[in-house]
C-alpha atoms as a PDB file:
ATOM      1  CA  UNK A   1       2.410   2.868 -12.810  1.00  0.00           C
ATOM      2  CA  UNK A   2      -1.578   3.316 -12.439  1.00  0.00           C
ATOM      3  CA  UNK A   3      -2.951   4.201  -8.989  1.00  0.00           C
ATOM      4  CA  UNK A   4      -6.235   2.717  -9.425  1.00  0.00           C
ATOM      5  CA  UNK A   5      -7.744   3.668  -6.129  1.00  0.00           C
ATOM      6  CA  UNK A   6      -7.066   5.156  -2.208  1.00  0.00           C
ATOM      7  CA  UNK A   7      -7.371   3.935   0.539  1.00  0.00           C
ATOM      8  CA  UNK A   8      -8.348   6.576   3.959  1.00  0.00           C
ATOM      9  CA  UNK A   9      -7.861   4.859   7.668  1.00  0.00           C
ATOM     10  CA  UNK A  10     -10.903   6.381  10.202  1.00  0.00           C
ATOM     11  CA  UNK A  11     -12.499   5.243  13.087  1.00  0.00           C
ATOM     12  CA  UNK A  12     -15.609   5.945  11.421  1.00  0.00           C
ATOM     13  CA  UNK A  13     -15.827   4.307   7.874  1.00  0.00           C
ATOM     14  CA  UNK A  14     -19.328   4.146   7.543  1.00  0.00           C
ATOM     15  CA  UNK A  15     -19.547   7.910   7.389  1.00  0.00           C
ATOM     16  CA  UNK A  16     -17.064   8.466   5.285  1.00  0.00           C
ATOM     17  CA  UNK A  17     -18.110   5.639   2.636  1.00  0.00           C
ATOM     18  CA  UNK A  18     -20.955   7.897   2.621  1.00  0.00           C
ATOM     19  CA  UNK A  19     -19.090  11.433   2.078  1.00  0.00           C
ATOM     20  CA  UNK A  20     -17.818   9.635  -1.049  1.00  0.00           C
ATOM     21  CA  UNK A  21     -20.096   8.416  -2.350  1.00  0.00           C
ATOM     22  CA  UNK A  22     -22.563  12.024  -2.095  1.00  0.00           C
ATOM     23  CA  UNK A  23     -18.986  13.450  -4.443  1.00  0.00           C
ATOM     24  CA  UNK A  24     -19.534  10.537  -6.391  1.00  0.00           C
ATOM     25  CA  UNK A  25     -16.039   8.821  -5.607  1.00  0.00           C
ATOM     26  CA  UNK A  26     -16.260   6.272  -3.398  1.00  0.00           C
ATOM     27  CA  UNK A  27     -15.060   3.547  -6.532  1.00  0.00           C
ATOM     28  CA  UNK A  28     -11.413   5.653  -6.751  1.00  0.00           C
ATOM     29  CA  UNK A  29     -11.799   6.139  -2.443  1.00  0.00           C
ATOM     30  CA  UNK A  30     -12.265   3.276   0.162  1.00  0.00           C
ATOM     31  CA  UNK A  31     -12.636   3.538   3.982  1.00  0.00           C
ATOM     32  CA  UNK A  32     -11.341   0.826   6.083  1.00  0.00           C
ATOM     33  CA  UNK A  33     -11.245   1.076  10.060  1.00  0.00           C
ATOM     34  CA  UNK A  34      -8.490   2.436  12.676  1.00  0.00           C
ATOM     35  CA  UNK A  35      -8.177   3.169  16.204  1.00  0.00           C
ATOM     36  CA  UNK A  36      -4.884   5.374  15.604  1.00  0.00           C
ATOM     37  CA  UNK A  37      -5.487   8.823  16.556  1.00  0.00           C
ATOM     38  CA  UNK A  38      -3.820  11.598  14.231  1.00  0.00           C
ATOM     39  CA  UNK A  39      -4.948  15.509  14.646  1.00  0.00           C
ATOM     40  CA  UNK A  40      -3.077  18.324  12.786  1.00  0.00           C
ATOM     41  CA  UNK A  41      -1.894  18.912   8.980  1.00  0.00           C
ATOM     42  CA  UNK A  42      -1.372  15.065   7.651  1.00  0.00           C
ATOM     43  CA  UNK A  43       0.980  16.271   4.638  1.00  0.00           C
ATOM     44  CA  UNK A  44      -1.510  15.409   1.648  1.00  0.00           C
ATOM     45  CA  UNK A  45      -5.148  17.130   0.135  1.00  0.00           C
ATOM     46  CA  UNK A  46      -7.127  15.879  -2.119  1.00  0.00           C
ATOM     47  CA  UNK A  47      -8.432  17.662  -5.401  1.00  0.00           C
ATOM     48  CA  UNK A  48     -11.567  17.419  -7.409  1.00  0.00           C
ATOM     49  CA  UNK A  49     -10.533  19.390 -10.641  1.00  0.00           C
ATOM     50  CA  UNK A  50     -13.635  20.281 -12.147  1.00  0.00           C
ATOM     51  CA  UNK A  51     -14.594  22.536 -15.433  1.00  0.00           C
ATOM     52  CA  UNK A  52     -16.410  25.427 -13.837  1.00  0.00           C
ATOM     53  CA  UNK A  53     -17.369  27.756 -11.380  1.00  0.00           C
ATOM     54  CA  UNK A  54     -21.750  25.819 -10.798  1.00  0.00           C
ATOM     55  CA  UNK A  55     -19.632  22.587 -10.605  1.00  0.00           C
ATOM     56  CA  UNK A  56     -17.810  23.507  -7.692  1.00  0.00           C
ATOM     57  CA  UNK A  57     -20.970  25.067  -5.617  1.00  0.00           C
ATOM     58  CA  UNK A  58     -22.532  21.390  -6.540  1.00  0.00           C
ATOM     59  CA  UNK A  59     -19.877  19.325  -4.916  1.00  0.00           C
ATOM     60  CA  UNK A  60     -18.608  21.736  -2.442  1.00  0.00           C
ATOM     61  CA  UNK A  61     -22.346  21.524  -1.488  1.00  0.00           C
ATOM     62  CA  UNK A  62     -22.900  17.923  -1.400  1.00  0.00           C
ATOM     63  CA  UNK A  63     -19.317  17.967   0.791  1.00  0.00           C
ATOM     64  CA  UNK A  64     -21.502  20.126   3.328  1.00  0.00           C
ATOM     65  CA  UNK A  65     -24.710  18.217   3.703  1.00  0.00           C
ATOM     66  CA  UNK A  66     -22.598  15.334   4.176  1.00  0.00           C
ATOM     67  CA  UNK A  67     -20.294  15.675   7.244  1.00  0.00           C
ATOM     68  CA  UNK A  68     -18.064  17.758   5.715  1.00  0.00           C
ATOM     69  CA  UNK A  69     -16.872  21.538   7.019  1.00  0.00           C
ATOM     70  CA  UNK A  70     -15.743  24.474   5.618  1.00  0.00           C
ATOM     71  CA  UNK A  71     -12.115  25.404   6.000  1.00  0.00           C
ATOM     72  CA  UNK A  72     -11.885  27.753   3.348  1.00  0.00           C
ATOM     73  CA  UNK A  73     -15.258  29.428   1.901  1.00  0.00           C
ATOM     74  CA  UNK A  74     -15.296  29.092  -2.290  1.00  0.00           C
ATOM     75  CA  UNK A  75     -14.459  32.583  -3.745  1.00  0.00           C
ATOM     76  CA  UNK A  76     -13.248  33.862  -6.779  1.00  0.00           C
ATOM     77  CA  UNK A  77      -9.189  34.114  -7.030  1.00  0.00           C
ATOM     78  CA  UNK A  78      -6.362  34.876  -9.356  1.00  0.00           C
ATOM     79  CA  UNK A  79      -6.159  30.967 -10.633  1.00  0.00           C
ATOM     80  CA  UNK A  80     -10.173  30.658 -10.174  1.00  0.00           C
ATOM     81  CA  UNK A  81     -12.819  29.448  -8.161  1.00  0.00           C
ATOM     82  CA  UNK A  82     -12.706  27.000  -5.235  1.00  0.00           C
ATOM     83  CA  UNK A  83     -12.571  26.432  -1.980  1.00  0.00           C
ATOM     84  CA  UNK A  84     -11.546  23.854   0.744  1.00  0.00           C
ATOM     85  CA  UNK A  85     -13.354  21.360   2.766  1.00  0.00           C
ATOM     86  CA  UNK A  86     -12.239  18.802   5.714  1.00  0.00           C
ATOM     87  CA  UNK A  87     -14.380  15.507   5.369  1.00  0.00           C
ATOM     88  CA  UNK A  88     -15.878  14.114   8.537  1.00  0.00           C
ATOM     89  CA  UNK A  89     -12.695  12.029   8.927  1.00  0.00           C
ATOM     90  CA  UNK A  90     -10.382  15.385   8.724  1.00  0.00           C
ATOM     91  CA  UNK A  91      -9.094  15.055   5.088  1.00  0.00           C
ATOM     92  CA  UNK A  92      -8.556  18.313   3.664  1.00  0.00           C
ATOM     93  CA  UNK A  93     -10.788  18.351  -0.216  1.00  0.00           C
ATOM     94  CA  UNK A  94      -9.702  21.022  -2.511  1.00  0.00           C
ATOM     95  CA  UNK A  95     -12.678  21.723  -4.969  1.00  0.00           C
ATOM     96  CA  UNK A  96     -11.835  23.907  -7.829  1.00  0.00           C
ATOM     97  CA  UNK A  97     -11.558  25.206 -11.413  1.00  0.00           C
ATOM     98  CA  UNK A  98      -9.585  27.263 -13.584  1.00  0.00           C
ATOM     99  CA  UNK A  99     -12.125  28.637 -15.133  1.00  0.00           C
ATOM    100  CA  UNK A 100     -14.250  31.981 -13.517  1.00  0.00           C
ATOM    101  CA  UNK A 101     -17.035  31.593 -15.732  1.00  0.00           C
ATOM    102  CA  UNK A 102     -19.897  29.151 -16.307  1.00  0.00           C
ATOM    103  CA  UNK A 103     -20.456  28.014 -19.842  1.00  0.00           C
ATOM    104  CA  UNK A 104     -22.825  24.859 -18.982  1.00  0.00           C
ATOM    105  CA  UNK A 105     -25.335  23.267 -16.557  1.00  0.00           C
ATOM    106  CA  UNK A 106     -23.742  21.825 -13.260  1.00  0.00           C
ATOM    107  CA  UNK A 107     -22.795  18.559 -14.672  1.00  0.00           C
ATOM    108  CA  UNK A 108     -21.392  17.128 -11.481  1.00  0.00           C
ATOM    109  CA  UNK A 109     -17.993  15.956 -13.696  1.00  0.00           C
ATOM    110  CA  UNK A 110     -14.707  15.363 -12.300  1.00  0.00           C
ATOM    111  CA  UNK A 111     -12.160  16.167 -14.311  1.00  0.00           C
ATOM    112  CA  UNK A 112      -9.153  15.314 -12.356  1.00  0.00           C
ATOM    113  CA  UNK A 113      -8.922  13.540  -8.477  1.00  0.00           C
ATOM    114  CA  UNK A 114      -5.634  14.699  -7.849  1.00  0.00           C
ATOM    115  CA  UNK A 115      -3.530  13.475  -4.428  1.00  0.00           C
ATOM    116  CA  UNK A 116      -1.217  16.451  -3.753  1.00  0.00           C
ATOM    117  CA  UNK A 117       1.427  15.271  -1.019  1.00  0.00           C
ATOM    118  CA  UNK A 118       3.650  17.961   0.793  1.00  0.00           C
ATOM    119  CA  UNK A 119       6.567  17.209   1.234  1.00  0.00           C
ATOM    120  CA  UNK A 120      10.063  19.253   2.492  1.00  0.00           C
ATOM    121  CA  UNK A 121      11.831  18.860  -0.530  1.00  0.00           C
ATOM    122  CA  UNK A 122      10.125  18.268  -3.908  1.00  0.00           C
ATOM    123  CA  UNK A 123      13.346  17.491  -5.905  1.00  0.00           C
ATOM    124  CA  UNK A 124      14.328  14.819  -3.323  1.00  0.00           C
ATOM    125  CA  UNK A 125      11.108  13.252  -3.316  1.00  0.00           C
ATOM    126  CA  UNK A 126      10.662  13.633  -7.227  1.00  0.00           C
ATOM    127  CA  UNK A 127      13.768  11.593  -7.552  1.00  0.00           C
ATOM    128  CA  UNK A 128      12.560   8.735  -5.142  1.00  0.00           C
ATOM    129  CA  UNK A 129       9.307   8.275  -7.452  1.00  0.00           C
ATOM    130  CA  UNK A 130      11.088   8.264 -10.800  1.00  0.00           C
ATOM    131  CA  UNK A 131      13.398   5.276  -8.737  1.00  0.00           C
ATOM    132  CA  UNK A 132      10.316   3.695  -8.184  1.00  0.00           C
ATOM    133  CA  UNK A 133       8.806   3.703 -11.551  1.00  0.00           C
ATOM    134  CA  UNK A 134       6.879   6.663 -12.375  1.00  0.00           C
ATOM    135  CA  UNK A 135       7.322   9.115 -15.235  1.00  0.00           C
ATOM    136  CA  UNK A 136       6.823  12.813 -14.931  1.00  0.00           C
ATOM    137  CA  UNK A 137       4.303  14.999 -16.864  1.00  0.00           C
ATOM    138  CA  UNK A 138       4.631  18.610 -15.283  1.00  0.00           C
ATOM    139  CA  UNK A 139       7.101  19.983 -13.215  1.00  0.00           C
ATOM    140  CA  UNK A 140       7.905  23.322 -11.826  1.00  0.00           C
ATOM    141  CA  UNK A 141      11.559  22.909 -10.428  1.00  0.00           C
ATOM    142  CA  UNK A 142      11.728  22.333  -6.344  1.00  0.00           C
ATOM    143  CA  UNK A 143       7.903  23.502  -6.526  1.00  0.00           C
ATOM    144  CA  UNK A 144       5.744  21.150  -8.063  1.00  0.00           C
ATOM    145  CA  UNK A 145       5.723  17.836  -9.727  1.00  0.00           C
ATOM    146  CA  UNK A 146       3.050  15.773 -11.112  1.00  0.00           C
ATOM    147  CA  UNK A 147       3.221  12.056 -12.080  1.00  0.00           C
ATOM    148  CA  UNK A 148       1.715  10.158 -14.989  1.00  0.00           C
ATOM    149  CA  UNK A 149      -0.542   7.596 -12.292  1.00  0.00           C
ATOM    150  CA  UNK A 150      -3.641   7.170 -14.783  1.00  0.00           C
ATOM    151  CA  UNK A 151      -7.029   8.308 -15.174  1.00  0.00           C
ATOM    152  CA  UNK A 152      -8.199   7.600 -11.909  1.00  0.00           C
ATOM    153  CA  UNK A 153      -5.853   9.243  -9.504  1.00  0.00           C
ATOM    154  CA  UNK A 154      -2.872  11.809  -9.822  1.00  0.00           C
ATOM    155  CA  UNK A 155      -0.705  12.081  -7.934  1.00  0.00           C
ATOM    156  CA  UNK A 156       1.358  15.713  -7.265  1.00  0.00           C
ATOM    157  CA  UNK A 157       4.117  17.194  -5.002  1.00  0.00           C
ATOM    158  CA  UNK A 158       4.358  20.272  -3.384  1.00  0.00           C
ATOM    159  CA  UNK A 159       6.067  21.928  -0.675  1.00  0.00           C
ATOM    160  CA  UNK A 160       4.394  20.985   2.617  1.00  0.00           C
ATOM    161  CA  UNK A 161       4.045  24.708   4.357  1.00  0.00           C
ATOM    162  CA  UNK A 162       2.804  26.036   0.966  1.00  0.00           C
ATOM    163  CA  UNK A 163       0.369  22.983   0.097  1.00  0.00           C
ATOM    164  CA  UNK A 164      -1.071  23.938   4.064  1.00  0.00           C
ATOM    165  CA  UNK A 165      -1.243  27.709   3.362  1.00  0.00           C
ATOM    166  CA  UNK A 166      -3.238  26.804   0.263  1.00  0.00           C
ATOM    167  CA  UNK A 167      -5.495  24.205   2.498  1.00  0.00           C
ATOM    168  CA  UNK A 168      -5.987  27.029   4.772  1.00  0.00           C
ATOM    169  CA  UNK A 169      -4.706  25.083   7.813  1.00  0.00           C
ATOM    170  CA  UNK A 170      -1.370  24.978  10.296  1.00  0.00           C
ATOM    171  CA  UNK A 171       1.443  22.992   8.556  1.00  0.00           C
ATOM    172  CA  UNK A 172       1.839  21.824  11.945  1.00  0.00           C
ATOM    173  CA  UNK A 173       1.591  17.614  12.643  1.00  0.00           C
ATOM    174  CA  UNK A 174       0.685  15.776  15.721  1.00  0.00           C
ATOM    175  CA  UNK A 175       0.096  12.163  16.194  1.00  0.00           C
ATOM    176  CA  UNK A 176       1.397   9.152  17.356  1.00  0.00           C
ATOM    177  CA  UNK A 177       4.973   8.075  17.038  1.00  0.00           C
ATOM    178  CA  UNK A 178       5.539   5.888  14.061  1.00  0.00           C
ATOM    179  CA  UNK A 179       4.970   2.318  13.676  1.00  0.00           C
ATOM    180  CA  UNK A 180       7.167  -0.012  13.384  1.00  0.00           C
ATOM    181  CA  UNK A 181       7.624  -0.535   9.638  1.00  0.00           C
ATOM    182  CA  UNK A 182       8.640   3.335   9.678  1.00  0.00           C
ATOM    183  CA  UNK A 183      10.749   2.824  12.214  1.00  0.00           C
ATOM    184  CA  UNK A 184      12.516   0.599  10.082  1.00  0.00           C
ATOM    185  CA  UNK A 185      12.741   2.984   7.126  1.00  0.00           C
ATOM    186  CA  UNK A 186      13.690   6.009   9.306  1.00  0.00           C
ATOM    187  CA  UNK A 187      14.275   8.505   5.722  1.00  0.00           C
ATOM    188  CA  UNK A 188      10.709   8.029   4.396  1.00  0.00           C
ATOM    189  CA  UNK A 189       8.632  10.543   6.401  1.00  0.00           C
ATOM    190  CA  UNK A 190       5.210   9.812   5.421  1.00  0.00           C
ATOM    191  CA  UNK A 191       1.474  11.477   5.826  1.00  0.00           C
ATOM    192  CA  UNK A 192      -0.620   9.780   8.257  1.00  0.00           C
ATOM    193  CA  UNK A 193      -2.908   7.031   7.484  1.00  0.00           C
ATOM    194  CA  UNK A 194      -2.845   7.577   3.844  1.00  0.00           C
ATOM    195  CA  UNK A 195      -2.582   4.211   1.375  1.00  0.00           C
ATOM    196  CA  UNK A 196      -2.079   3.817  -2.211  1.00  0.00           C
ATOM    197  CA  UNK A 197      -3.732   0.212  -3.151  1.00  0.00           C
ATOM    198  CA  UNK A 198      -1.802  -1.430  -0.250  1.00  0.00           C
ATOM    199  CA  UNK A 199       1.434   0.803  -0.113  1.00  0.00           C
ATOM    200  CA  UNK A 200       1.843   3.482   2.390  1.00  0.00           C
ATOM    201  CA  UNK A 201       2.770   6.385   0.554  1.00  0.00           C
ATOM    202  CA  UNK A 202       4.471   9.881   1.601  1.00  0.00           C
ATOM    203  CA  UNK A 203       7.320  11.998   1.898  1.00  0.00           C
ATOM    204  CA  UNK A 204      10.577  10.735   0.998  1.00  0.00           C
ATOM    205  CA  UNK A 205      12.662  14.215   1.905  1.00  0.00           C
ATOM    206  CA  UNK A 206      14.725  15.229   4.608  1.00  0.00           C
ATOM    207  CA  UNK A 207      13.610  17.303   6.904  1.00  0.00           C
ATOM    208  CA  UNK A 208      12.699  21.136   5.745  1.00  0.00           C
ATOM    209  CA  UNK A 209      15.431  23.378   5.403  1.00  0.00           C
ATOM    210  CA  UNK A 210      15.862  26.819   6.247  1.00  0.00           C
ATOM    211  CA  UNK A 211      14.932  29.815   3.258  1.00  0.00           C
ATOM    212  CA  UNK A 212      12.857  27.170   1.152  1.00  0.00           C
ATOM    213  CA  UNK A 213      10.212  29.860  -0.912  1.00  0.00           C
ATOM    214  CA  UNK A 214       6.553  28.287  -0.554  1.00  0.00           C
ATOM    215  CA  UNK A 215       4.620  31.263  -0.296  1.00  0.00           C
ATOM    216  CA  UNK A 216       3.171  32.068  -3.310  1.00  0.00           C
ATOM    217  CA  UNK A 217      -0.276  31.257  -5.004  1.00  0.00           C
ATOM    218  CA  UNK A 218      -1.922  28.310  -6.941  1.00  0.00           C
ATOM    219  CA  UNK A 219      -4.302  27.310  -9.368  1.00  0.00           C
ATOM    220  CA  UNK A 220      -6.467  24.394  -8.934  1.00  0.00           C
ATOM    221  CA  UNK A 221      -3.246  21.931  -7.680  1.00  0.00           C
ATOM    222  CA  UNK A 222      -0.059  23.413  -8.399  1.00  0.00           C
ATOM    223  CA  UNK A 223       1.749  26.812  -9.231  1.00  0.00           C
ATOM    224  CA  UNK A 224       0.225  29.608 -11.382  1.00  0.00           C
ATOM    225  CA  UNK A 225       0.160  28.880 -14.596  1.00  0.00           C
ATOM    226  CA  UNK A 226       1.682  31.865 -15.724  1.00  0.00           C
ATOM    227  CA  UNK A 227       4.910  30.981 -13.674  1.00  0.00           C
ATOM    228  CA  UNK A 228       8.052  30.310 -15.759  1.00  0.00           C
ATOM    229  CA  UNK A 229      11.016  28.266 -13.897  1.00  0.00           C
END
Protein backbone atom coordinates (compact mmCIF):
# COMPACT_ATOMS: atom_id res chain seq x y z
CA UNK A 1 0.00 0.00 0.00
CA UNK A 2 1.18 3.63 -1.29
CA UNK A 3 0.45 6.63 0.95
CA UNK A 4 0.30 9.13 -1.68
CA UNK A 5 -0.26 12.17 0.43
CA UNK A 6 -1.27 13.70 4.27
CA UNK A 7 -3.62 15.29 5.29
CA UNK A 8 -3.01 18.05 8.71
CA UNK A 9 -6.47 19.43 10.46
CA UNK A 10 -5.79 23.43 11.69
CA UNK A 11 -7.82 26.20 12.28
CA UNK A 12 -5.58 28.06 10.15
CA UNK A 13 -5.01 26.32 6.69
CA UNK A 14 -4.08 29.13 4.79
CA UNK A 15 -0.88 29.48 6.76
CA UNK A 16 0.04 26.31 6.77
CA UNK A 17 -0.61 25.67 2.86
CA UNK A 18 1.96 28.24 2.87
CA UNK A 19 4.65 26.58 5.39
CA UNK A 20 4.50 23.78 2.79
CA UNK A 21 4.76 24.98 0.18
CA UNK A 22 8.19 27.45 1.32
CA UNK A 23 9.67 23.27 2.16
CA UNK A 24 8.45 22.56 -1.10
CA UNK A 25 5.76 19.86 0.02
CA UNK A 26 2.59 21.02 -0.04
CA UNK A 27 1.70 18.22 -3.21
CA UNK A 28 2.61 15.12 -0.50
CA UNK A 29 0.85 17.69 2.54
CA UNK A 30 -2.72 19.25 2.45
CA UNK A 31 -4.41 21.54 5.04
CA UNK A 32 -8.05 21.34 5.48
CA UNK A 33 -9.94 23.32 8.38
CA UNK A 34 -10.90 22.39 12.19
CA UNK A 35 -12.23 23.98 15.15
CA UNK A 36 -10.95 20.99 17.50
CA UNK A 37 -8.49 22.21 19.87
CA UNK A 38 -5.44 19.76 20.64
CA UNK A 39 -2.19 21.19 22.67
CA UNK A 40 0.60 18.81 23.87
CA UNK A 41 2.77 15.88 22.16
CA UNK A 42 0.20 14.51 19.27
CA UNK A 43 2.16 11.02 18.97
CA UNK A 44 3.65 11.57 15.32
CA UNK A 45 6.76 14.01 13.64
CA UNK A 46 7.43 14.47 10.49
CA UNK A 47 10.92 14.01 8.70
CA UNK A 48 12.57 15.65 5.78
CA UNK A 49 15.60 13.23 5.18
CA UNK A 50 17.90 15.17 3.27
CA UNK A 51 21.69 14.44 1.90
CA UNK A 52 23.67 17.00 3.84
CA UNK A 53 24.53 19.23 6.43
CA UNK A 54 23.76 23.15 3.73
CA UNK A 55 20.49 21.24 2.95
CA UNK A 56 19.26 21.23 6.28
CA UNK A 57 20.24 25.10 7.17
CA UNK A 58 18.13 25.73 3.72
CA UNK A 59 14.93 24.16 4.83
CA UNK A 60 15.27 24.50 8.48
CA UNK A 61 15.55 28.17 7.32
CA UNK A 62 12.71 28.47 5.05
CA UNK A 63 10.70 26.53 8.18
CA UNK A 64 11.68 29.84 10.17
CA UNK A 65 10.75 32.65 7.88
CA UNK A 66 7.62 30.91 7.49
CA UNK A 67 5.71 30.53 10.81
CA UNK A 68 7.64 27.97 11.98
CA UNK A 69 9.73 27.86 15.58
CA UNK A 70 12.57 26.36 16.83
CA UNK A 71 12.20 23.51 19.27
CA UNK A 72 15.44 22.09 18.92
CA UNK A 73 18.42 24.34 17.38
CA UNK A 74 20.34 22.20 14.32
CA UNK A 75 23.73 20.96 15.72
CA UNK A 76 26.05 18.45 14.94
CA UNK A 77 25.36 14.86 16.75
CA UNK A 78 26.48 11.29 16.88
CA UNK A 79 23.91 10.22 13.84
CA UNK A 80 24.44 13.87 12.17
CA UNK A 81 23.07 17.09 11.65
CA UNK A 82 19.52 18.34 12.27
CA UNK A 83 17.32 19.86 14.22
CA UNK A 84 13.54 20.22 15.05
CA UNK A 85 10.91 22.65 14.17
CA UNK A 86 7.01 23.05 15.21
CA UNK A 87 5.05 24.50 12.10
CA UNK A 88 2.64 27.32 12.78
CA UNK A 89 -0.07 24.66 13.28
CA UNK A 90 2.18 22.79 16.12
CA UNK A 91 3.49 19.80 14.03
CA UNK A 92 6.75 18.81 15.19
CA UNK A 93 9.37 18.73 11.56
CA UNK A 94 12.47 16.80 12.03
CA UNK A 95 15.08 18.12 9.42
CA UNK A 96 18.14 16.07 9.12
CA UNK A 97 21.00 14.08 7.55
CA UNK A 98 23.31 11.40 8.15
CA UNK A 99 25.88 12.87 6.74
CA UNK A 100 28.30 15.72 8.82
CA UNK A 101 29.84 16.95 5.83
CA UNK A 102 28.88 18.95 2.74
CA UNK A 103 29.94 17.54 -0.58
CA UNK A 104 27.53 19.81 -2.88
CA UNK A 105 25.60 23.10 -3.28
CA UNK A 106 22.30 23.34 -1.15
CA UNK A 107 20.14 21.60 -3.57
CA UNK A 108 16.95 21.95 -1.59
CA UNK A 109 16.29 17.83 -2.24
CA UNK A 110 14.25 15.70 -0.16
CA UNK A 111 15.31 12.53 0.09
CA UNK A 112 12.83 10.91 2.28
CA UNK A 113 9.30 12.59 4.00
CA UNK A 114 9.08 10.17 6.58
CA UNK A 115 5.76 10.05 9.15
CA UNK A 116 7.25 8.61 12.37
CA UNK A 117 4.19 7.68 14.74
CA UNK A 118 4.86 6.87 18.53
CA UNK A 119 3.28 4.55 19.71
CA UNK A 120 3.40 2.34 23.33
CA UNK A 121 4.21 -0.75 21.84
CA UNK A 122 5.93 -1.06 18.43
CA UNK A 123 5.52 -4.89 18.07
CA UNK A 124 1.75 -4.58 18.73
CA UNK A 125 1.29 -1.92 16.38
CA UNK A 126 3.75 -3.52 13.74
CA UNK A 127 1.48 -6.47 13.74
CA UNK A 128 -1.80 -4.38 13.18
CA UNK A 129 -0.15 -2.81 9.88
CA UNK A 130 1.14 -6.06 8.40
CA UNK A 131 -2.95 -7.16 9.12
CA UNK A 132 -3.75 -4.34 7.19
CA UNK A 133 -1.60 -4.77 4.22
CA UNK A 134 1.73 -3.36 4.50
CA UNK A 135 5.11 -5.06 4.17
CA UNK A 136 8.08 -4.24 6.29
CA UNK A 137 11.51 -2.94 5.10
CA UNK A 138 13.54 -2.18 8.41
CA UNK A 139 12.95 -3.15 11.72
CA UNK A 140 14.74 -2.91 14.96
CA UNK A 141 12.75 -5.35 17.32
CA UNK A 142 10.10 -3.43 19.84
CA UNK A 143 12.12 -0.18 18.67
CA UNK A 144 11.56 0.73 15.29
CA UNK A 145 9.73 -0.31 12.23
CA UNK A 146 9.46 1.14 8.90
CA UNK A 147 6.89 0.26 6.17
CA UNK A 148 7.25 -0.07 2.41
CA UNK A 149 4.33 3.09 1.75
CA UNK A 150 6.07 4.44 -1.59
CA UNK A 151 8.06 7.21 -2.72
CA UNK A 152 6.07 9.84 -1.44
CA UNK A 153 5.56 9.17 2.21
CA UNK A 154 7.06 6.62 4.81
CA UNK A 155 5.74 5.75 7.23
CA UNK A 156 7.83 4.55 10.72
CA UNK A 157 7.15 3.45 14.36
CA UNK A 158 8.75 4.27 17.34
CA UNK A 159 8.25 4.30 20.91
CA UNK A 160 6.19 7.36 21.86
CA UNK A 161 8.40 8.79 25.03
CA UNK A 162 11.56 8.19 22.93
CA UNK A 163 10.15 9.64 19.48
CA UNK A 164 9.22 12.97 22.08
CA UNK A 165 12.70 12.99 23.70
CA UNK A 166 14.09 13.05 20.17
CA UNK A 167 11.38 15.97 19.18
CA UNK A 168 12.61 17.73 22.13
CA UNK A 169 9.12 18.08 23.66
CA UNK A 170 6.89 16.49 26.79
CA UNK A 171 5.47 13.06 25.73
CA UNK A 172 2.64 14.39 27.54
CA UNK A 173 -1.09 14.70 25.47
CA UNK A 174 -3.96 16.94 26.10
CA UNK A 175 -7.00 17.46 24.07
CA UNK A 176 -10.39 16.75 23.71
CA UNK A 177 -12.01 13.46 24.48
CA UNK A 178 -12.37 11.31 21.45
CA UNK A 179 -14.93 11.37 18.87
CA UNK A 180 -17.24 9.20 18.31
CA UNK A 181 -15.82 6.85 15.67
CA UNK A 182 -12.95 6.24 18.39
CA UNK A 183 -15.22 5.71 20.77
CA UNK A 184 -16.37 2.96 18.83
CA UNK A 185 -12.94 1.40 18.30
CA UNK A 186 -11.86 1.90 21.95
CA UNK A 187 -8.10 -0.28 21.22
CA UNK A 188 -6.89 2.06 18.43
CA UNK A 189 -5.37 5.02 20.31
CA UNK A 190 -4.58 7.40 17.68
CA UNK A 191 -2.49 10.91 17.24
CA UNK A 192 -4.61 13.84 16.97
CA UNK A 193 -5.87 15.23 13.82
CA UNK A 194 -3.53 13.34 11.69
CA UNK A 195 -5.05 11.64 8.18
CA UNK A 196 -3.63 9.34 5.74
CA UNK A 197 -5.65 10.05 2.27
CA UNK A 198 -8.99 9.78 4.17
CA UNK A 199 -8.07 7.22 7.01
CA UNK A 200 -7.30 8.33 10.45
CA UNK A 201 -4.21 6.77 11.29
CA UNK A 202 -2.34 6.08 14.79
CA UNK A 203 -1.50 3.92 17.50
CA UNK A 204 -2.88 0.59 17.62
CA UNK A 205 -1.05 -0.51 21.19
CA UNK A 206 -2.16 -0.82 24.55
CA UNK A 207 -1.39 1.44 26.80
CA UNK A 208 2.57 1.87 27.82
CA UNK A 209 3.88 -0.50 30.11
CA UNK A 210 6.13 -0.22 32.87
CA UNK A 211 10.37 -0.77 32.14
CA UNK A 212 9.84 -0.24 28.25
CA UNK A 213 13.78 1.13 27.20
CA UNK A 214 13.24 4.35 24.89
CA UNK A 215 16.02 6.32 25.91
CA UNK A 216 18.61 6.06 23.67
CA UNK A 217 19.71 8.09 20.49
CA UNK A 218 18.74 8.32 16.73
CA UNK A 219 19.80 9.05 13.43
CA UNK A 220 17.75 10.94 11.06
CA UNK A 221 14.27 8.67 11.95
CA UNK A 222 15.05 5.67 13.75
CA UNK A 223 17.79 3.91 15.96
CA UNK A 224 21.58 4.28 15.43
CA UNK A 225 22.68 2.64 12.79
CA UNK A 226 25.31 0.95 14.43
CA UNK A 227 22.70 -0.82 16.77
CA UNK A 228 22.45 -4.62 16.38
CA UNK A 229 19.06 -6.33 17.80
Amino acid sequence: MNIESLTLETPDPTTVKAFHAALGIDERISARDTDAPTTGFRGYTLSLVVSQPNIVDAYVGAALENGGTTIKPVKKSLWGYGGVVQGPDGALWKVATSSKKNTGPATRHIEDLVLLLGVEDVKVSKQFYLDHGLEVTRSFGRKYVEFATGPNVKLALYGRRALAKDAGVSPRRHGRPPDRHQRRRRTLHRPRRLHMADSVIGDPSPPPRQGIDTDHPTHPVGPPREEHM
